[in-house]
Each structure stands twice: as C-alpha cells, then as structure tokens.
N, C-alpha and C. Protein backbone atom coordinates (compact mmCIF):
# COMPACT_ATOMS: atom_id res chain seq x y z
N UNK A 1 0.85 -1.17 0.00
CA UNK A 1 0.00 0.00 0.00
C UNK A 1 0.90 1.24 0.00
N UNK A 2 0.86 1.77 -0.93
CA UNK A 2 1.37 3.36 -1.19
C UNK A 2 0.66 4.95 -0.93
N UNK A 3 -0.32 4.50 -0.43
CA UNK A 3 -1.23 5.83 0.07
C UNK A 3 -0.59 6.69 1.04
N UNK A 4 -0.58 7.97 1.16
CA UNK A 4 -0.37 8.41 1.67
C UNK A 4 -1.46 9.22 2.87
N UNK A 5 -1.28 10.13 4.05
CA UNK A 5 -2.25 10.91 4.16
C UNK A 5 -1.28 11.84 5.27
N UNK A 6 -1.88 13.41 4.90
CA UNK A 6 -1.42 14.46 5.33
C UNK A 6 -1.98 14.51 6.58
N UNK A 7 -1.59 14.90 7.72
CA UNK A 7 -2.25 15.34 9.11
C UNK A 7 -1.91 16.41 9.46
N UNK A 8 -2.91 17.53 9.65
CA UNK A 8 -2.88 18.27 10.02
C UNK A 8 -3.62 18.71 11.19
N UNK A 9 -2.90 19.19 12.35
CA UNK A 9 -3.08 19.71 13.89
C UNK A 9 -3.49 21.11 13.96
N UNK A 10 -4.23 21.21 14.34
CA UNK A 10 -5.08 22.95 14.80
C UNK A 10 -5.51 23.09 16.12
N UNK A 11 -5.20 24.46 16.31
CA UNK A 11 -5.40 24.59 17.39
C UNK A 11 -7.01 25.11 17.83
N UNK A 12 -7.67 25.04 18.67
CA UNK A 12 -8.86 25.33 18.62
C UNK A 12 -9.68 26.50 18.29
N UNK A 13 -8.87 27.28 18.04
CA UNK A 13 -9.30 28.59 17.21
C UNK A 13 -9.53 28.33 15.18
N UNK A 14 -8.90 26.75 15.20
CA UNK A 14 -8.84 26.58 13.65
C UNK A 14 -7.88 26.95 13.04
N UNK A 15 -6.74 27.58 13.66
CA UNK A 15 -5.36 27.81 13.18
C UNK A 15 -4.52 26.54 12.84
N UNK A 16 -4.09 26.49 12.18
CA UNK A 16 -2.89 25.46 11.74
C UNK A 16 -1.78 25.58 12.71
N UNK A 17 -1.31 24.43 13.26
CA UNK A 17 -0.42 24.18 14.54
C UNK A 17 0.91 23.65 13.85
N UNK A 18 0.66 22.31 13.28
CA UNK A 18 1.64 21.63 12.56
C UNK A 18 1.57 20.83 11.46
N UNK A 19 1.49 20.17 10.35
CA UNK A 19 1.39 19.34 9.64
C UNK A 19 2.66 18.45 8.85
N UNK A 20 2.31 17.36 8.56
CA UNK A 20 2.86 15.97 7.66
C UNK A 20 2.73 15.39 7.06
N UNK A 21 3.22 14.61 6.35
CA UNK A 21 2.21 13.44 5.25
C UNK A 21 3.30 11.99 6.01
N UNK A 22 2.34 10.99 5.73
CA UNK A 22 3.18 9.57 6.17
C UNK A 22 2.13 8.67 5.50
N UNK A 23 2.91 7.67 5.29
CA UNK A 23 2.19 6.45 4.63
C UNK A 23 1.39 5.99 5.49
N UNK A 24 -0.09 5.50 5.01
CA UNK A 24 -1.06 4.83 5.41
C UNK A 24 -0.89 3.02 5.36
N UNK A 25 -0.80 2.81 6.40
CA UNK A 25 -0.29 1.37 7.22
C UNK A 25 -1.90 0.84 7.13
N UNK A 26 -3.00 0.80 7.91
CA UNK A 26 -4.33 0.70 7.69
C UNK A 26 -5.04 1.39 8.26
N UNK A 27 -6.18 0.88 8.00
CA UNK A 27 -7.40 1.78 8.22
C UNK A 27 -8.70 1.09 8.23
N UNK A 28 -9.43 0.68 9.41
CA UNK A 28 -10.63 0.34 10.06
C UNK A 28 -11.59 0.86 10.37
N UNK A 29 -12.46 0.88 11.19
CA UNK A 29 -13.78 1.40 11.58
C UNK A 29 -13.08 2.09 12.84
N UNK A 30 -12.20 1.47 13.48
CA UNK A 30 -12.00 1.81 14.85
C UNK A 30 -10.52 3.38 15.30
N UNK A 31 -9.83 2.79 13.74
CA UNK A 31 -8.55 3.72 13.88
C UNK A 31 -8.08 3.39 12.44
N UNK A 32 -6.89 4.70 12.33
CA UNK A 32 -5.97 5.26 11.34
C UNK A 32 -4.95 4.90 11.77
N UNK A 33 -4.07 3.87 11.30
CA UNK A 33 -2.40 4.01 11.01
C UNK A 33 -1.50 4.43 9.89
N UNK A 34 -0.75 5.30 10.55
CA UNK A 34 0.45 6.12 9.38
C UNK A 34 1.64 5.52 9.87
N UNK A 35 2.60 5.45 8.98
CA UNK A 35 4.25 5.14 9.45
C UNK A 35 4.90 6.37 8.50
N UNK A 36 5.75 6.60 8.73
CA UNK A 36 7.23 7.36 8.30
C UNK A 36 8.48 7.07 8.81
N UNK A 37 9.15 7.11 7.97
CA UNK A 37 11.07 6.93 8.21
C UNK A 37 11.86 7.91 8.63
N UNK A 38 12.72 7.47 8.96
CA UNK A 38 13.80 8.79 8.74
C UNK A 38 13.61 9.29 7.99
N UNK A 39 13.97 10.51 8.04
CA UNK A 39 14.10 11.68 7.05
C UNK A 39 12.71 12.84 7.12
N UNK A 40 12.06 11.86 7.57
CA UNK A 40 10.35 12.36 7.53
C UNK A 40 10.46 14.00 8.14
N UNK A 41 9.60 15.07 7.68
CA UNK A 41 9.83 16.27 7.62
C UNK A 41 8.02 16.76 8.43
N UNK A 42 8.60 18.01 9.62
CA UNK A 42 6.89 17.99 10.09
C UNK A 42 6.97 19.65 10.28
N UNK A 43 6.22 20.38 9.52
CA UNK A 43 6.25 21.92 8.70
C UNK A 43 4.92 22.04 10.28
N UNK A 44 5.83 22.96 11.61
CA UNK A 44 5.41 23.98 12.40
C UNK A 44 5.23 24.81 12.26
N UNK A 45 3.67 25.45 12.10
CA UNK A 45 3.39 26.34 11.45
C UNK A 45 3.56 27.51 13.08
N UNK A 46 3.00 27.30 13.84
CA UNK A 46 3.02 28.13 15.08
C UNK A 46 4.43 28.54 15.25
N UNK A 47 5.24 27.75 15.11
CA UNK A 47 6.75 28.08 15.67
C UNK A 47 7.57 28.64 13.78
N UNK A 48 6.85 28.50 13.11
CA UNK A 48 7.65 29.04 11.93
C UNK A 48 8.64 27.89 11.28
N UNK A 49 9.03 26.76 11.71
CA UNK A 49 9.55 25.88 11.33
C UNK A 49 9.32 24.68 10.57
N UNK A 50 10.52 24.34 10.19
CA UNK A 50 10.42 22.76 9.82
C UNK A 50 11.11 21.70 10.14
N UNK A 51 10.50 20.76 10.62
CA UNK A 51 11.70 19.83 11.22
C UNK A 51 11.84 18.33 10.89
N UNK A 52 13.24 18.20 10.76
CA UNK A 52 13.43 16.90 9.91
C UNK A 52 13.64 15.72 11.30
N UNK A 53 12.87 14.05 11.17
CA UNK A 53 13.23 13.40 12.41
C UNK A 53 13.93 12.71 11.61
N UNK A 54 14.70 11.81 12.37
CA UNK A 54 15.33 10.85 12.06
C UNK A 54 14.98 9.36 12.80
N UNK A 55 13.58 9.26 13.23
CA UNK A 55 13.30 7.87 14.24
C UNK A 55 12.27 7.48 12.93
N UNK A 56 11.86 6.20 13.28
CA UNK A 56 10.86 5.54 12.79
C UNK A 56 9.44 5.64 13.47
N UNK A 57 8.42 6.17 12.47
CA UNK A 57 7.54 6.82 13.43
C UNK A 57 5.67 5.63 12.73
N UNK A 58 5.10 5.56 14.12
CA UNK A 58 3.76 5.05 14.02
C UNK A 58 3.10 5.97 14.24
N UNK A 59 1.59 6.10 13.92
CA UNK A 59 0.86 7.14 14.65
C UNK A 59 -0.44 6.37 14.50
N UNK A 60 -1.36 6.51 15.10
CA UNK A 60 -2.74 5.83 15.46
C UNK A 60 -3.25 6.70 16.16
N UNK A 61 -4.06 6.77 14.45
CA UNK A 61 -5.38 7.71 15.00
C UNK A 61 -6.87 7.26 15.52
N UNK A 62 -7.19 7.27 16.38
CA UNK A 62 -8.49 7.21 16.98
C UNK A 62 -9.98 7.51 16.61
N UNK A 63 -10.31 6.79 15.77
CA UNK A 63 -11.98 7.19 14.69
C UNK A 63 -12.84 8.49 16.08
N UNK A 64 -12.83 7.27 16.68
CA UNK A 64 -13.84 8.00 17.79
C UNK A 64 -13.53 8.40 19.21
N UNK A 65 -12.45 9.08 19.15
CA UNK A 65 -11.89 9.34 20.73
C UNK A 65 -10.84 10.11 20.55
N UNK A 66 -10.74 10.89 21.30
CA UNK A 66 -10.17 12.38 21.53
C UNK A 66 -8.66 12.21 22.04
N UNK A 67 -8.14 11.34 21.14
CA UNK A 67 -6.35 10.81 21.24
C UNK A 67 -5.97 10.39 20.17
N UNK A 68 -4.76 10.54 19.95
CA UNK A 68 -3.10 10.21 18.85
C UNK A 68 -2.67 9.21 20.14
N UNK A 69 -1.95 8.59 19.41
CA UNK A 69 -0.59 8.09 19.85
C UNK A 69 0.17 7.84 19.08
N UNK A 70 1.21 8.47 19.08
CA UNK A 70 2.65 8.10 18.47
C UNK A 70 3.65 7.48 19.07
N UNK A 71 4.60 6.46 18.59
CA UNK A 71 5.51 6.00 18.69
C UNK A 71 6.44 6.40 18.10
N UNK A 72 8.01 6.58 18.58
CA UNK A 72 9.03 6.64 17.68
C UNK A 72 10.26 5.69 18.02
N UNK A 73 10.70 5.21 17.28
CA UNK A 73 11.59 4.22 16.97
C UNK A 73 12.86 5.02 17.26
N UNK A 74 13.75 5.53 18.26
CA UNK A 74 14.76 6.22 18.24
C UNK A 74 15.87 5.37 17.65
N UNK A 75 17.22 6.22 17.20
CA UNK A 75 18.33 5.58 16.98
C UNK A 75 18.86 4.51 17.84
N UNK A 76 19.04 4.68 19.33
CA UNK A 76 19.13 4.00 20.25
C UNK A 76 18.59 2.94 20.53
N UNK A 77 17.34 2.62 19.56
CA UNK A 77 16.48 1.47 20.25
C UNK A 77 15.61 1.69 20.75
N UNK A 78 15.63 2.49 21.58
CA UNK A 78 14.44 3.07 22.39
C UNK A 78 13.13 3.34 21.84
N UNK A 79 11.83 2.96 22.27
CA UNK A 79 10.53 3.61 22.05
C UNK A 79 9.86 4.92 22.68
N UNK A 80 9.35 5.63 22.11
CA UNK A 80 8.79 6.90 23.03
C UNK A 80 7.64 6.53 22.46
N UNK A 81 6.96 6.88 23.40
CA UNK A 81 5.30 6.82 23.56
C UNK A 81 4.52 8.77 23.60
N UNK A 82 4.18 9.17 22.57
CA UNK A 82 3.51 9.87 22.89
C UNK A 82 1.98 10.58 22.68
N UNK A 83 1.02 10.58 23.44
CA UNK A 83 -0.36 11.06 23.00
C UNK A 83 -0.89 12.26 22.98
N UNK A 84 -1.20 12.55 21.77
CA UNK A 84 -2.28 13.94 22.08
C UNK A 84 -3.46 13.87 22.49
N UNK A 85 -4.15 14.96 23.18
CA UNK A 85 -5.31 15.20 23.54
C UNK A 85 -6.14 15.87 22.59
N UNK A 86 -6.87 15.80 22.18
CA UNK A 86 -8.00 16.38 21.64
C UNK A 86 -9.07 16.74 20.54
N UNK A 87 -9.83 16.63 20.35
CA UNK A 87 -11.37 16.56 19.76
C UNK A 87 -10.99 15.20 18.71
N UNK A 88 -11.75 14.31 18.63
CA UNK A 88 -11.99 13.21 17.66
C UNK A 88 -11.67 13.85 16.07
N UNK A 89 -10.75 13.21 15.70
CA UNK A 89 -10.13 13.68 14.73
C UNK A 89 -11.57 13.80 12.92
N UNK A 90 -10.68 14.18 12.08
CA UNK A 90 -11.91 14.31 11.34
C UNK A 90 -11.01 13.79 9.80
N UNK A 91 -11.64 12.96 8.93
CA UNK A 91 -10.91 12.62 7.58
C UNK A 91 -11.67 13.26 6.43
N UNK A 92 -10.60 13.78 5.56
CA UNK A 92 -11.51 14.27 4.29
C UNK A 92 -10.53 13.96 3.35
N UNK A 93 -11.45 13.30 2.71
CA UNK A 93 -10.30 12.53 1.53
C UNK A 93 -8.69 12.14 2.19
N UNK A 94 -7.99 12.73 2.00
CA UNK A 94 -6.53 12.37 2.19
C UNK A 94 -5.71 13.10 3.15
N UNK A 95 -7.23 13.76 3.90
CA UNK A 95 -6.00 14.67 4.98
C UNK A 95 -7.38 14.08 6.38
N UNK A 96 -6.28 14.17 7.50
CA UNK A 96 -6.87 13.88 8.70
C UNK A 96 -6.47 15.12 9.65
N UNK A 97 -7.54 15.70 10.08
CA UNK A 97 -7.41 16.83 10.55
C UNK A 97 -7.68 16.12 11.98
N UNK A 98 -6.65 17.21 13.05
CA UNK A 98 -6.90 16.66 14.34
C UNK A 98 -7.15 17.84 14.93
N UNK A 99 -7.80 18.46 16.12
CA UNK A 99 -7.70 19.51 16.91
C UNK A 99 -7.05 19.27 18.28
N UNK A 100 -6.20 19.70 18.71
CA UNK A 100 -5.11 19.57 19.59
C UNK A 100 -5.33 20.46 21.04
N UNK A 101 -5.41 20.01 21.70
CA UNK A 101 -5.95 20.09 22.98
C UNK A 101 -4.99 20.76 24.09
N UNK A 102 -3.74 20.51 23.39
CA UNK A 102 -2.67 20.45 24.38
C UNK A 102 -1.93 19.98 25.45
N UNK A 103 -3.02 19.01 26.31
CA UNK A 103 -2.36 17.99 27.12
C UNK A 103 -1.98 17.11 26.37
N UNK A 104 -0.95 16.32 26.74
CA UNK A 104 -0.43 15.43 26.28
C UNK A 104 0.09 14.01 27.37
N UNK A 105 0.14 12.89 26.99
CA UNK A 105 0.45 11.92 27.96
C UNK A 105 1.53 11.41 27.14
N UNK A 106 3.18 11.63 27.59
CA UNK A 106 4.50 10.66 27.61
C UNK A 106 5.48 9.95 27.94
N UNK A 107 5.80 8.79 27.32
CA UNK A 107 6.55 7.62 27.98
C UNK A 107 7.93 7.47 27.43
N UNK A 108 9.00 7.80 27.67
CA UNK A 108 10.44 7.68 27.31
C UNK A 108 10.57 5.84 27.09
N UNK A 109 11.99 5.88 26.91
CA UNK A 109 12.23 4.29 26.84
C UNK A 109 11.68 3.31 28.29
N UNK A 110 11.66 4.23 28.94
CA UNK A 110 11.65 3.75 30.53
C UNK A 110 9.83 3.23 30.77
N UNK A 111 8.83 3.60 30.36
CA UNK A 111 7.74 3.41 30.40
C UNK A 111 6.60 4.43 31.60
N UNK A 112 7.19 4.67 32.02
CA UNK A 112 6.93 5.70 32.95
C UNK A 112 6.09 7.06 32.51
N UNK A 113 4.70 6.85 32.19
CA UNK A 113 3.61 8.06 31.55
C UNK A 113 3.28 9.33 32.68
N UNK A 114 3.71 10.58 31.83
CA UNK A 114 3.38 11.74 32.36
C UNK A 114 2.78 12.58 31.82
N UNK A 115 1.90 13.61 32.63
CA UNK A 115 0.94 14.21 31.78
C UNK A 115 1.83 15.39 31.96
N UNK A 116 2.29 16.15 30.49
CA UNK A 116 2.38 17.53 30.23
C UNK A 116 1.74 18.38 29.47
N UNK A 117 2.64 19.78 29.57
CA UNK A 117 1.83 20.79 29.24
C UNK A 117 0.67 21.57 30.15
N UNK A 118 0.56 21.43 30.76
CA UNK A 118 -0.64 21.78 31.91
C UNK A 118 -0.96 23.36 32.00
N UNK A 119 0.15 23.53 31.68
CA UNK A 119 0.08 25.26 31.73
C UNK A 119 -0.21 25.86 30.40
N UNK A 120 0.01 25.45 29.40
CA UNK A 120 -0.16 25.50 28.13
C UNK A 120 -1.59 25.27 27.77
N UNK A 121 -2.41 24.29 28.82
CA UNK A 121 -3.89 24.16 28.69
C UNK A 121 -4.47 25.31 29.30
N UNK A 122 -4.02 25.62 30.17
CA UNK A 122 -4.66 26.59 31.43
C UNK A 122 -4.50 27.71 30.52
N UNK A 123 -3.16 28.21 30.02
CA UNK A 123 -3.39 29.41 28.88
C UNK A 123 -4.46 29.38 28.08
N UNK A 124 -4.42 28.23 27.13
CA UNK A 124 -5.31 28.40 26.27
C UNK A 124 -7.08 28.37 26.44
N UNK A 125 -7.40 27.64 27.75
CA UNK A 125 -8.32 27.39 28.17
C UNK A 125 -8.96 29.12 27.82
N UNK A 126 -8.34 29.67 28.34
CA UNK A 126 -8.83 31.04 28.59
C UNK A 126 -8.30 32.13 27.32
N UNK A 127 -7.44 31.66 26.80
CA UNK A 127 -7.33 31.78 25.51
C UNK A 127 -8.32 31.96 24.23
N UNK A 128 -8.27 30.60 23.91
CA UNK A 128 -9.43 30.06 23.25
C UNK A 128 -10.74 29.94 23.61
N UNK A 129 -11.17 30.39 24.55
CA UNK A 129 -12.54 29.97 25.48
C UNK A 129 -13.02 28.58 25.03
N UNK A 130 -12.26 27.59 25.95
CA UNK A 130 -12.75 26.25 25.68
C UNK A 130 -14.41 26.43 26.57
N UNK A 131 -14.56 25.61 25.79
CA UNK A 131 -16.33 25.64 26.49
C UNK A 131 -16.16 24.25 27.82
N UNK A 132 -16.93 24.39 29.09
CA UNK A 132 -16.88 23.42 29.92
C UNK A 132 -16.71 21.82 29.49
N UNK A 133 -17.90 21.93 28.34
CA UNK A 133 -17.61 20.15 27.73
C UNK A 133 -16.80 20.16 27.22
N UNK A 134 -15.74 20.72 26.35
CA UNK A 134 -14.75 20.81 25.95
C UNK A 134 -13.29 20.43 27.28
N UNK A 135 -13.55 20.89 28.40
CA UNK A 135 -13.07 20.70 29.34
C UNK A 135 -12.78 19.58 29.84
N UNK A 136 -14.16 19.07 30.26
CA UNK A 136 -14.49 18.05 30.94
C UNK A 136 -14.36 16.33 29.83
N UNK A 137 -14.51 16.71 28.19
CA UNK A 137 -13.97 15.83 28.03
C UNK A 137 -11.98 15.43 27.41
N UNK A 138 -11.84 16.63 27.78
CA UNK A 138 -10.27 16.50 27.91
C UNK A 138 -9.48 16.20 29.01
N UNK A 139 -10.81 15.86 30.32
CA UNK A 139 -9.93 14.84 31.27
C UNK A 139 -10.60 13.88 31.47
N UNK A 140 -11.50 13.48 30.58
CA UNK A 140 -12.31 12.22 30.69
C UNK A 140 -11.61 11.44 29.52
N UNK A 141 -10.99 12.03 28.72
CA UNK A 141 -10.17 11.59 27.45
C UNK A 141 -8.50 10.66 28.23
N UNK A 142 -8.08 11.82 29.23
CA UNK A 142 -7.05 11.42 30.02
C UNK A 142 -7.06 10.11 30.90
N UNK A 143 -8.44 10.07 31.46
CA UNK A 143 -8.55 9.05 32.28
C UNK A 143 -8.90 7.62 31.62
N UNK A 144 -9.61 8.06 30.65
CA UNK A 144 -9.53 6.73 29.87
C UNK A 144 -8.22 6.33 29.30
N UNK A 145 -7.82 6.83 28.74
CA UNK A 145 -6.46 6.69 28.94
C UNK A 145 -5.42 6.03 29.11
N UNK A 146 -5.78 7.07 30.40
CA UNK A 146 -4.96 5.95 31.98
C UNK A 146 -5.23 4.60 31.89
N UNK A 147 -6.52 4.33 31.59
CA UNK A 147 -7.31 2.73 32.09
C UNK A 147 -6.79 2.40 30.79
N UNK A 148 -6.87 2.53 29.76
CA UNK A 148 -6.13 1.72 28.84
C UNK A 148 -4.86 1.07 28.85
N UNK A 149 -3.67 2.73 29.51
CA UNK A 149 -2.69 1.85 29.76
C UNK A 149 -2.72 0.82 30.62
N UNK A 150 -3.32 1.00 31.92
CA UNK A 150 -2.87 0.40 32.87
C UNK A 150 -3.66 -1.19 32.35
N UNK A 151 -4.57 -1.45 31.79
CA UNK A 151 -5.22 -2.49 31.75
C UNK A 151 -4.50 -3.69 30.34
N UNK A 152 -3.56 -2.63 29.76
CA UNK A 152 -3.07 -3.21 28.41
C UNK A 152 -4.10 -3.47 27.32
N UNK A 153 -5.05 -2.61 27.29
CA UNK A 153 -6.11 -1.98 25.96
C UNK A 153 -5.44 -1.47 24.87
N UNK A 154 -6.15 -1.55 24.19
CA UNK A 154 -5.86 -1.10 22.32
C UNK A 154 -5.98 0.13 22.63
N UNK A 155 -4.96 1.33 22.18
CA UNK A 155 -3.77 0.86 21.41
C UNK A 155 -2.32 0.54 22.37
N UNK A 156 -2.45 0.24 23.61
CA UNK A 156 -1.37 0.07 24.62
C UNK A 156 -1.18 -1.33 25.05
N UNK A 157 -1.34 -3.00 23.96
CA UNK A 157 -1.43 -3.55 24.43
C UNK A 157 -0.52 -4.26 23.62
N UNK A 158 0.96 -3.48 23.12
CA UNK A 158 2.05 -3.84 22.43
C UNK A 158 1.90 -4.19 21.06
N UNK A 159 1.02 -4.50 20.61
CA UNK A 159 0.71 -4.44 18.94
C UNK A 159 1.07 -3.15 18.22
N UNK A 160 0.96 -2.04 18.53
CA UNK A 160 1.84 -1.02 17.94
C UNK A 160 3.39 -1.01 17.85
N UNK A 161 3.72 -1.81 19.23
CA UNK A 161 5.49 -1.70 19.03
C UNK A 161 5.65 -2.39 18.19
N UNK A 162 5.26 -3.64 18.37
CA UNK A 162 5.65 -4.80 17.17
C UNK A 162 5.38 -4.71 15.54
N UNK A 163 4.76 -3.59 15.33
CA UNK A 163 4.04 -3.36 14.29
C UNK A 163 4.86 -2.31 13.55
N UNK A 164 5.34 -1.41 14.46
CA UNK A 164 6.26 -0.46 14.39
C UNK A 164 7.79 -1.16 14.54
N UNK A 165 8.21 -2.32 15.13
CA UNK A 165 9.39 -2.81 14.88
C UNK A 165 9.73 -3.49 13.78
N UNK A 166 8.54 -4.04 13.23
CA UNK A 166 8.54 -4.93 11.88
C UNK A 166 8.63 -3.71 10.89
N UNK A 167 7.77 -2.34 10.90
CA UNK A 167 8.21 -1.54 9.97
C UNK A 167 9.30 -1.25 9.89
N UNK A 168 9.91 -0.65 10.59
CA UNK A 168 11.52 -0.34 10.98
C UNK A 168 12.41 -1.30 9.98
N UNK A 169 12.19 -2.51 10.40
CA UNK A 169 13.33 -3.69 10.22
C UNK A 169 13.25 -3.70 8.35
N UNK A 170 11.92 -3.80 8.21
CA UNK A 170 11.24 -3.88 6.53
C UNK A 170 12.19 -2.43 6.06
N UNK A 171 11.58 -1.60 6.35
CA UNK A 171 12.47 -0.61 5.58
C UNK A 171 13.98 -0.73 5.52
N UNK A 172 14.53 -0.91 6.51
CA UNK A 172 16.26 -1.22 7.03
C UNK A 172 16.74 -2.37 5.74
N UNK A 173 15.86 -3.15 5.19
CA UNK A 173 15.89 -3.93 4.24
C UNK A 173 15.20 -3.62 3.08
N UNK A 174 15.19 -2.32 2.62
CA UNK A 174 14.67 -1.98 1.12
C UNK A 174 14.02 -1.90 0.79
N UNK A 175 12.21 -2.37 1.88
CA UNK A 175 10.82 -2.15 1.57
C UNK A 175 10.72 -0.63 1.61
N UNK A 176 9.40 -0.47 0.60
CA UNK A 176 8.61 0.87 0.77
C UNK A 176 8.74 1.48 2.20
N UNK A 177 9.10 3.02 2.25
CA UNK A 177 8.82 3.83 3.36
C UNK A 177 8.07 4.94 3.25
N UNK A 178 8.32 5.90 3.93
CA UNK A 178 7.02 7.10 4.07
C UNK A 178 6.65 7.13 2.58
C-alpha cells in the first residue's frame, strides 16, 4: 500500500499548529495508522519551522476518541510513547485533521507516563474559550487513557510496538517507506 495521508493539527481557534504526510499502514472502523522513516519532515506552522526526524515513526489515529498516539523508533532502540489530547479527529479525503488540545500523555524508553503541558492548557483554556464540555472531556479523554494503559487496551497492548518494529526492520531492508 502506497497511500499516503497528510495530518494536520489545529489549534482550537482553527489555526494550523503543525502538519505531515506519512504512509497509510491501515485503516478500520476503529482507527488510522500512518508510518514514516527517517528523514520524515513535520512543517510547524506556530513556531515558523520545519523539522526533519530521524526515528521511525507510528501514529494511530483514533476514529472516535479524543487521542493520537505516536511511537518513535529512536536511533538507540528506544521507544517513546507519545499522545495527544483532543477533539476526535476528522478525515476528508486524504487529509486527517486533528484539533489539539494540548495535554499530552509521555513515555520515554523507561515506560513511565506523564501528563504535560498543563500550563499550556490553562493558557489556552482562557485563551481560546474552551467551552466546559470541551473541558471536561479533555480529562475524561485522560482518564480513559490511563485505564487503557494500565489495563493493556488497544492501542497500549504492544501491537503497535511490534508493528512499528517490523516496519523499521522492513524498511532497514529496502521495503517501501514514508
């Protein structure tokens, strides 16, 4: 499969935050998978930049629930775990638009999940005038979450690493990448 799809992050005013394109891995009723390689390039529109990674990257998007998770394949070996918060993403044709919440939940190689950004919500809260449900389900988003990790639920129940290690290895050997 050679499809691609662009993602683009906004912030809740509808501003453009960040965007990418990565190959489309699959796609269900339940969630969106993208992969990218090294080299893969992610155009920050807020910060004015562009930035090139060099890890092997998963991302799983969530049809119906107000989270990302990304994985990255570091040089080292290492996995990072990281999730965004916010609004149930939306597909139109070939781009998946997400609205970005700003909390975030991350796990270094070590496994150890922390919630950041906190202050960055509290700005924008009042910022953006998040509306109360808007609120309330950006820590009901968190807590589920939580229970996913802790219970070893989809998508935290190692099928992404392995899925993401087999991509890695495939490309390292000459298969199709981003």
């Amino acid at each position: 499969m050679s499809e691609t799809r662009t993602v683009q992050v906004e912030k809740y005013d509808g501003s453009l935050h960040y965007e990418w394109t990565s190959r489309l891995i699959d796609e269900d009723d339940e969630r969106i998978l993208l992969y990218a390689g090294p080299g893969r390039t992610l155009q920050h529109h807020t910060r004015q930049a562009c930035y090139t990674y060099e890890s092997h990257s998963l991302e799983c998007f969530m049809r119906r629930d107000g989270f990302t998770v990304q994985l990255d394949l570091e040089t080292d070996g290492s996995i990072r775990h990281y999730c965004n918060i916010g609004l149930v993403p939306r597909l139109n044709e070939d781009v998946i638009t997400f609205i970005d919440l700003d909390l975030d939940l991350v796990a270094d190689g070590g496994g150890e999940w922390r919630l950041v950004d906190e202050e960055e919500f509290a700005v924008n809260r009042v910022r953006f005038g998040y509306p109360d449900d808007v609120v309330a389900h950006v820590w009901n988003t968190i807590a589920d979450v939580k229970r996913r990790i802790d219970s070893g639920a989809f998508p935290f129940d190692g099928s992404l690493e392995r899925r993401l290690l087999t991509l890695a290895k495939e490309q390292s050997f000459g298969s199709p990448s981003t």
